[in-house]
C-alpha atoms as a PDB file:
ATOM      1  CA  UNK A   1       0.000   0.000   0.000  1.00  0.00           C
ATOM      2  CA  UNK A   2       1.106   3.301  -0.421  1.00  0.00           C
ATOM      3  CA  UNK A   3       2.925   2.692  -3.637  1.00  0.00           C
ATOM      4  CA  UNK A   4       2.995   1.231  -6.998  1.00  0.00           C
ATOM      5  CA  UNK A   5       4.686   1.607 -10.463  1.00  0.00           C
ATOM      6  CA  UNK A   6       8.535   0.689 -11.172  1.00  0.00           C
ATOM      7  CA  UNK A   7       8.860   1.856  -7.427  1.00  0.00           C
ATOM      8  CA  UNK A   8       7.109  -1.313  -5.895  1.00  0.00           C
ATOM      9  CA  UNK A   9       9.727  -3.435  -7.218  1.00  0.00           C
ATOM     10  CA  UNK A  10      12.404  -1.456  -5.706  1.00  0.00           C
ATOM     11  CA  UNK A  11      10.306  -1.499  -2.357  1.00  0.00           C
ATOM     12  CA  UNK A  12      10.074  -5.419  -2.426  1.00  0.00           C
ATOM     13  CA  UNK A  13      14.000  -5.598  -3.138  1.00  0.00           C
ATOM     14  CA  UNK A  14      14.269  -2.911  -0.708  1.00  0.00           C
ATOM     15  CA  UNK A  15      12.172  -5.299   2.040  1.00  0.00           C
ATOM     16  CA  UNK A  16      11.900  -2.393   4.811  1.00  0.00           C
ATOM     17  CA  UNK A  17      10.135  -2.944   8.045  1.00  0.00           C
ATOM     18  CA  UNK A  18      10.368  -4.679  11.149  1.00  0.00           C
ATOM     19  CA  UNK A  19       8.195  -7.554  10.100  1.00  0.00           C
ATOM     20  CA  UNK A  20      10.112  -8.028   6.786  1.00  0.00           C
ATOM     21  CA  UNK A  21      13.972  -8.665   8.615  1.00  0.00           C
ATOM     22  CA  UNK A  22      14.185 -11.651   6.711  1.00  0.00           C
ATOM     23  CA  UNK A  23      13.445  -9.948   3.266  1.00  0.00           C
ATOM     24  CA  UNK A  24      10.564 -12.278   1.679  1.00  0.00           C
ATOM     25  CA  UNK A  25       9.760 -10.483  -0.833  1.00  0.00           C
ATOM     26  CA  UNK A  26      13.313 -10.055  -2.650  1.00  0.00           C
ATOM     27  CA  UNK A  27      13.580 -13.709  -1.869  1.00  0.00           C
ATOM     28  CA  UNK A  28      10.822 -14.800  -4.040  1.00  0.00           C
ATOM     29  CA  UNK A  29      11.317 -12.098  -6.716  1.00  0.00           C
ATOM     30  CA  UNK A  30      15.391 -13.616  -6.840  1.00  0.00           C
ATOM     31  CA  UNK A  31      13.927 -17.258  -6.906  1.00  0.00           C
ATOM     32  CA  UNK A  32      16.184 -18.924  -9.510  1.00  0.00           C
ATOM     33  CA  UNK A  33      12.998 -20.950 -10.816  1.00  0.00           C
ATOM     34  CA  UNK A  34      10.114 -18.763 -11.033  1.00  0.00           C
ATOM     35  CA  UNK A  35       9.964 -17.805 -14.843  1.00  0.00           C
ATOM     36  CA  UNK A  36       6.522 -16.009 -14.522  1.00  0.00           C
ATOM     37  CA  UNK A  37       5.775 -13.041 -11.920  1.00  0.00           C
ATOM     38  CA  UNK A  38       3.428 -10.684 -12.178  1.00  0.00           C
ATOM     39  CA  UNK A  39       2.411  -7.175 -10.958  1.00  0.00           C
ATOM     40  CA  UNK A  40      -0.813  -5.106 -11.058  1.00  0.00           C
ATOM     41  CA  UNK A  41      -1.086  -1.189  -9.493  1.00  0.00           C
ATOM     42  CA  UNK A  42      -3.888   1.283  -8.823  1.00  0.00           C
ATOM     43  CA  UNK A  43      -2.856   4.464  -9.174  1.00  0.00           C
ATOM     44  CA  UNK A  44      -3.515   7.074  -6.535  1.00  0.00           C
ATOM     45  CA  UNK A  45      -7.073   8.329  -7.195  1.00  0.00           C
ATOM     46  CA  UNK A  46      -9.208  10.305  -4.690  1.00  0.00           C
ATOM     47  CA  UNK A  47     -10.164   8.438  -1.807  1.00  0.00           C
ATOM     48  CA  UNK A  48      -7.614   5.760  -2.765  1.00  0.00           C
ATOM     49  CA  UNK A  49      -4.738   5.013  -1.768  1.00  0.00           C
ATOM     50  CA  UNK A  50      -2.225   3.578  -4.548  1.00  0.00           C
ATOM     51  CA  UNK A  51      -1.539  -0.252  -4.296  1.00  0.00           C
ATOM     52  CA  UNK A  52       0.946  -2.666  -6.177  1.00  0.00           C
ATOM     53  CA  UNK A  53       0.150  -6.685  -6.213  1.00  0.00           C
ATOM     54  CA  UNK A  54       2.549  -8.865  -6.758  1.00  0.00           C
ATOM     55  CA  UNK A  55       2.307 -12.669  -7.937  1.00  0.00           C
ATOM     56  CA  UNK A  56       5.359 -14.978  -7.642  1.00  0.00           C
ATOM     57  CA  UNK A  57       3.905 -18.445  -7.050  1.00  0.00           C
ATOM     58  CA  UNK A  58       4.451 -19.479 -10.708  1.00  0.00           C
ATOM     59  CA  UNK A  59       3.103 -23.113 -10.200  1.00  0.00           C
ATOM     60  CA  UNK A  60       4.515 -24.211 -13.476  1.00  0.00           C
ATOM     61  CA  UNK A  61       7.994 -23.710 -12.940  1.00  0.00           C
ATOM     62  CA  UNK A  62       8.684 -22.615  -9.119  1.00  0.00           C
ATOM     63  CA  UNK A  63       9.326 -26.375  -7.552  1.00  0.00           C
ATOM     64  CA  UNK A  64      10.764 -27.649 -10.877  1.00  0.00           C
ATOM     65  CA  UNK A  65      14.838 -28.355 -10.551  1.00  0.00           C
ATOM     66  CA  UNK A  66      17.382 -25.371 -10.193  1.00  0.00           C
ATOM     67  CA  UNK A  67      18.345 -23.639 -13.130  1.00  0.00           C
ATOM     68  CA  UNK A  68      21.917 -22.399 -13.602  1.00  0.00           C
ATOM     69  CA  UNK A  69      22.917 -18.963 -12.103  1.00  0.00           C
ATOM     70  CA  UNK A  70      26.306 -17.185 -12.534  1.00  0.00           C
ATOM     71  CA  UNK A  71      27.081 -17.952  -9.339  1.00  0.00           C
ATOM     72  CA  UNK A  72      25.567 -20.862  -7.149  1.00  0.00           C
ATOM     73  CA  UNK A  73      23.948 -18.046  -4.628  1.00  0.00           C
ATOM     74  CA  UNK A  74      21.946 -15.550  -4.757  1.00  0.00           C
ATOM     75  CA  UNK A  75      23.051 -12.060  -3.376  1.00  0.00           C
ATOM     76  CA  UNK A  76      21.681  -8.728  -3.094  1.00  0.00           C
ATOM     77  CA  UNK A  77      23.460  -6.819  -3.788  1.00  0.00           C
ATOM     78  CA  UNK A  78      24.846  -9.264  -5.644  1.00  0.00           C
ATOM     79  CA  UNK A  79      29.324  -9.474  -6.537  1.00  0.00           C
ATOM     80  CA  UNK A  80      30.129  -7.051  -9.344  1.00  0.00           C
ATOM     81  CA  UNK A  81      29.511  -3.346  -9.963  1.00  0.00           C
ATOM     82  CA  UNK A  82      26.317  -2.113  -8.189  1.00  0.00           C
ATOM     83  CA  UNK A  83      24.277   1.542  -8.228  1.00  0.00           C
ATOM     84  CA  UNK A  84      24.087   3.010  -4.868  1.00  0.00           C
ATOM     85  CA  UNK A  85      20.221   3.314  -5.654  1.00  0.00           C
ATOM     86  CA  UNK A  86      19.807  -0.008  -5.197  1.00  0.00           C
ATOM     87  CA  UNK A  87      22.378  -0.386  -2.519  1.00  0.00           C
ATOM     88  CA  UNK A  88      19.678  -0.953   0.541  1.00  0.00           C
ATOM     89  CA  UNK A  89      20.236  -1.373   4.066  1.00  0.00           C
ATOM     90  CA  UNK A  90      19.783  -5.243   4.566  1.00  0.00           C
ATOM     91  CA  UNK A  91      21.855  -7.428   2.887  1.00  0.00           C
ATOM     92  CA  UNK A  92      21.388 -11.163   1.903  1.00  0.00           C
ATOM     93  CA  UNK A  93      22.592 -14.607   0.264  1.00  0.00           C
ATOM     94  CA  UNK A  94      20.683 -17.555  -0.096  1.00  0.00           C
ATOM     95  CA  UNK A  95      22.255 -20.650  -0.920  1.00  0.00           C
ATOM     96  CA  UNK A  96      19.347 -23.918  -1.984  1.00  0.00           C
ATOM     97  CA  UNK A  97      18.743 -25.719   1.253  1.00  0.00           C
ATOM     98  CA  UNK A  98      21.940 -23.987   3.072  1.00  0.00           C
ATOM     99  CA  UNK A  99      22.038 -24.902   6.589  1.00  0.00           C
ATOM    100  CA  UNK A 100      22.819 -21.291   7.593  1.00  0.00           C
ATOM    101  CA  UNK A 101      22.449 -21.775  11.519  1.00  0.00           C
ATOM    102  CA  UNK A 102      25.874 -21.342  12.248  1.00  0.00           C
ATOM    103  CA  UNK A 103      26.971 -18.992   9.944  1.00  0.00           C
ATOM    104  CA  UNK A 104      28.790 -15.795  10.456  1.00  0.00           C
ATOM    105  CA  UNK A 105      29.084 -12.505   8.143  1.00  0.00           C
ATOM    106  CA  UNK A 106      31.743 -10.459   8.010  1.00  0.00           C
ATOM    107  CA  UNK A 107      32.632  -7.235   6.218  1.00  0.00           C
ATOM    108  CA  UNK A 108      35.006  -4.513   5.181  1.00  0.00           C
ATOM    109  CA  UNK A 109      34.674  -0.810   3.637  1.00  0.00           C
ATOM    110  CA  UNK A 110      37.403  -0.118   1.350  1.00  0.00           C
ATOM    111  CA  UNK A 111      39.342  -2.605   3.102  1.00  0.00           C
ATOM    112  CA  UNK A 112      38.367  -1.552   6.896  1.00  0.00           C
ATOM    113  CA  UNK A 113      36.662  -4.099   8.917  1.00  0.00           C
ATOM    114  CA  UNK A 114      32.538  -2.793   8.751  1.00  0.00           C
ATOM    115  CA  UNK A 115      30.424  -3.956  12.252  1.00  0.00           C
ATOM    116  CA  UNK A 116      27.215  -5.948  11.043  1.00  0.00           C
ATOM    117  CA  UNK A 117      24.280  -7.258  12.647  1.00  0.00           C
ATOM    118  CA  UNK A 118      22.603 -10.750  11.735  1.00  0.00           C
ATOM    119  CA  UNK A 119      18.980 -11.219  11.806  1.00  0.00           C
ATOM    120  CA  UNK A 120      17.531 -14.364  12.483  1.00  0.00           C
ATOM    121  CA  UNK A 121      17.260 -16.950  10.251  1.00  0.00           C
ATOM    122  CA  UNK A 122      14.355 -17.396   8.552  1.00  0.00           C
ATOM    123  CA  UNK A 123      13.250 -20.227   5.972  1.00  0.00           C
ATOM    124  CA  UNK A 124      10.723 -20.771   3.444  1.00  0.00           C
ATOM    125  CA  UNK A 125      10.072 -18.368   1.305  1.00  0.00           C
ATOM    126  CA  UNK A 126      12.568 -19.057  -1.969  1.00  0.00           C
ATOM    127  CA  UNK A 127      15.982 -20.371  -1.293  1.00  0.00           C
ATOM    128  CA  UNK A 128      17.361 -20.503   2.197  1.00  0.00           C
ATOM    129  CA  UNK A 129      18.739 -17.103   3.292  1.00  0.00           C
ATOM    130  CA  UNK A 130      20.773 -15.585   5.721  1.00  0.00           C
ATOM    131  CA  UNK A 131      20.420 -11.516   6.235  1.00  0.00           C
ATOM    132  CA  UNK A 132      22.551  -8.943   7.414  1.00  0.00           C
ATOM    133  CA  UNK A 133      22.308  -5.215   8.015  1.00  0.00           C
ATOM    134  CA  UNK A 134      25.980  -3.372   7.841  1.00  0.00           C
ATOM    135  CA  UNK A 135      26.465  -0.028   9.991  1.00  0.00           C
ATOM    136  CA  UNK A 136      27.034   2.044   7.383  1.00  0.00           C
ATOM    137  CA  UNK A 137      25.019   4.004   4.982  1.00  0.00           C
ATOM    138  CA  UNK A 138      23.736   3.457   1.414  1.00  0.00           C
ATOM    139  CA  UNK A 139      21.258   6.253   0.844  1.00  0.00           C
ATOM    140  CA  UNK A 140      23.818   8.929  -0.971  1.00  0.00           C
ATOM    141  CA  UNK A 141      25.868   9.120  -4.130  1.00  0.00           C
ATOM    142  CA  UNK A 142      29.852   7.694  -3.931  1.00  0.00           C
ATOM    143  CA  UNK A 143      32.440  10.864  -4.558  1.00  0.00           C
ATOM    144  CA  UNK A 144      34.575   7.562  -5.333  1.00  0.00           C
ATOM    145  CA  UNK A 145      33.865   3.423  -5.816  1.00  0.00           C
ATOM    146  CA  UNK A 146      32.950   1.662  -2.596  1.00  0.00           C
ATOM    147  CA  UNK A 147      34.116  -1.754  -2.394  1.00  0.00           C
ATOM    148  CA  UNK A 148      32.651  -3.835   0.400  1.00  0.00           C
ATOM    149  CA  UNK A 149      34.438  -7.303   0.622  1.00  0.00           C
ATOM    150  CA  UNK A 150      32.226 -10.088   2.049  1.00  0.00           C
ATOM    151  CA  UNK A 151      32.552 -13.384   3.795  1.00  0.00           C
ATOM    152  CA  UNK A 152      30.317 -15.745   4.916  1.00  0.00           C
ATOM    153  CA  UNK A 153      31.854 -18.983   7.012  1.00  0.00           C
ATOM    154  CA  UNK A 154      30.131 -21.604   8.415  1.00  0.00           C
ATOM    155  CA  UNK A 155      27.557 -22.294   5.481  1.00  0.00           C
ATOM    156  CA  UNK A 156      26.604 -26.140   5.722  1.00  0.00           C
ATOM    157  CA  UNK A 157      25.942 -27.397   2.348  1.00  0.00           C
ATOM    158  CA  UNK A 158      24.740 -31.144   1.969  1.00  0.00           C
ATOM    159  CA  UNK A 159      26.738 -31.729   5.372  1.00  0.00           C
ATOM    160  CA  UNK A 160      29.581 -29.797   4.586  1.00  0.00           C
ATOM    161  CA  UNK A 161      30.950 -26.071   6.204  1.00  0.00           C
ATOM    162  CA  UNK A 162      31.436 -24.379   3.716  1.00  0.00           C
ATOM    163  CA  UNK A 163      33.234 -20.536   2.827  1.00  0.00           C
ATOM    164  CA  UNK A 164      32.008 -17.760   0.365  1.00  0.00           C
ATOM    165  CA  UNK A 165      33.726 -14.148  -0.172  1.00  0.00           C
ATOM    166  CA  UNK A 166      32.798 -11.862  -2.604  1.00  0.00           C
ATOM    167  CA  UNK A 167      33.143  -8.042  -3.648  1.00  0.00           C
ATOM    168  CA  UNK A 168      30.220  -5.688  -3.840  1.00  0.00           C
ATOM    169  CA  UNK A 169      31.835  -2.455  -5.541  1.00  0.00           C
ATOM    170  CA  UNK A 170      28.856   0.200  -5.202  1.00  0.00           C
ATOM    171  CA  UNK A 171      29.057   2.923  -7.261  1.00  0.00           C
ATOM    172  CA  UNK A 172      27.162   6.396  -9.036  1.00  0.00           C
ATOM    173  CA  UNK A 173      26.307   5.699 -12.047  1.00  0.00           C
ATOM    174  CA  UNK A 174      25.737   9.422 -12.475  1.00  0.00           C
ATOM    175  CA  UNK A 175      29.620  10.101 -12.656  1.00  0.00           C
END
């Protein structure tokens, strides 16, 4: 409620709220197998607010087997060059049927350790997902590249512990 267009998207990425820590909605919008989504708005009108729906439950595709992605997670922001628009305050990477109950995040800004805070783990709703928040702050333009450099230890994968680090390099696209 309250929104709708192009900007509803970037609200469900964006996943803001108390109730929405563990980020459902970019979870199910990332889903590697849904092929078929779809969105509807109503405009604001008087005595209306505006109002975006969104379907993801494409029952055609969604439980079928894993299609290839260019990595074997899912990130948002994901590795790789990334506009500080879309650069929002909780983090995540889901991993297919991750164990991630033991897992630990850390960061660095630039190369300069960055202090974090975990949410609780939350699963069912896409792939299994663990979500972070960083201390820091995503809402203005870069004067220069950001690189944030992130690990993730601990992830058990059929059994196994297993270690992920990649680079999120946020920049303006504007400059």
């Amino acid at each position: 409620m309250g929104v709708y267009g192009p900007s509803a998207i970037s609200g469900y990425v964006y996943d803001p709220g108390d109730g929405n820590y563990f980020v459902g909605h970019r979870r199910w919008i990332l889903y590697p197998q849904s092929k078929n989504l779809g969105t509807g708005d109503i405009p604001p009108s008087p005595g209306y607010a505006p109002a975006n729906a969104l379907w993801v439950f494409d029952t055609a595709n969604m439980w079928g087997p894993r299609p290839d992605t260019r990595e074997a997670y899912i990130a948002w922001p994901p590795p790789g060059y990334v506009p500080y628009q879309v650069v929002y305050p909780r983090w995540s990477f889901a991993y297919d049927d991750a164990d991630f109950s033991g897992a630990t995040v850390t960061m660095s800004k630039n190369g300069s350790p960055l202090s974090l805070t975990v949410n609780t783990v939350v699963d069912g709703f896409g792939e299994n997902t663990l979500v972070w928040e960083p201390n820091d702050t995503f809402s203005s333009a870069p004067s220069v590249d950001v690189a944030y450099q992130v690990t993730i230890n601990n992830v058990v994968i059929d059994g196994s512990p297993q270690s992920f680090t990649y680079v999120v390099t946020m920049i303006d696209p504007g400059s």
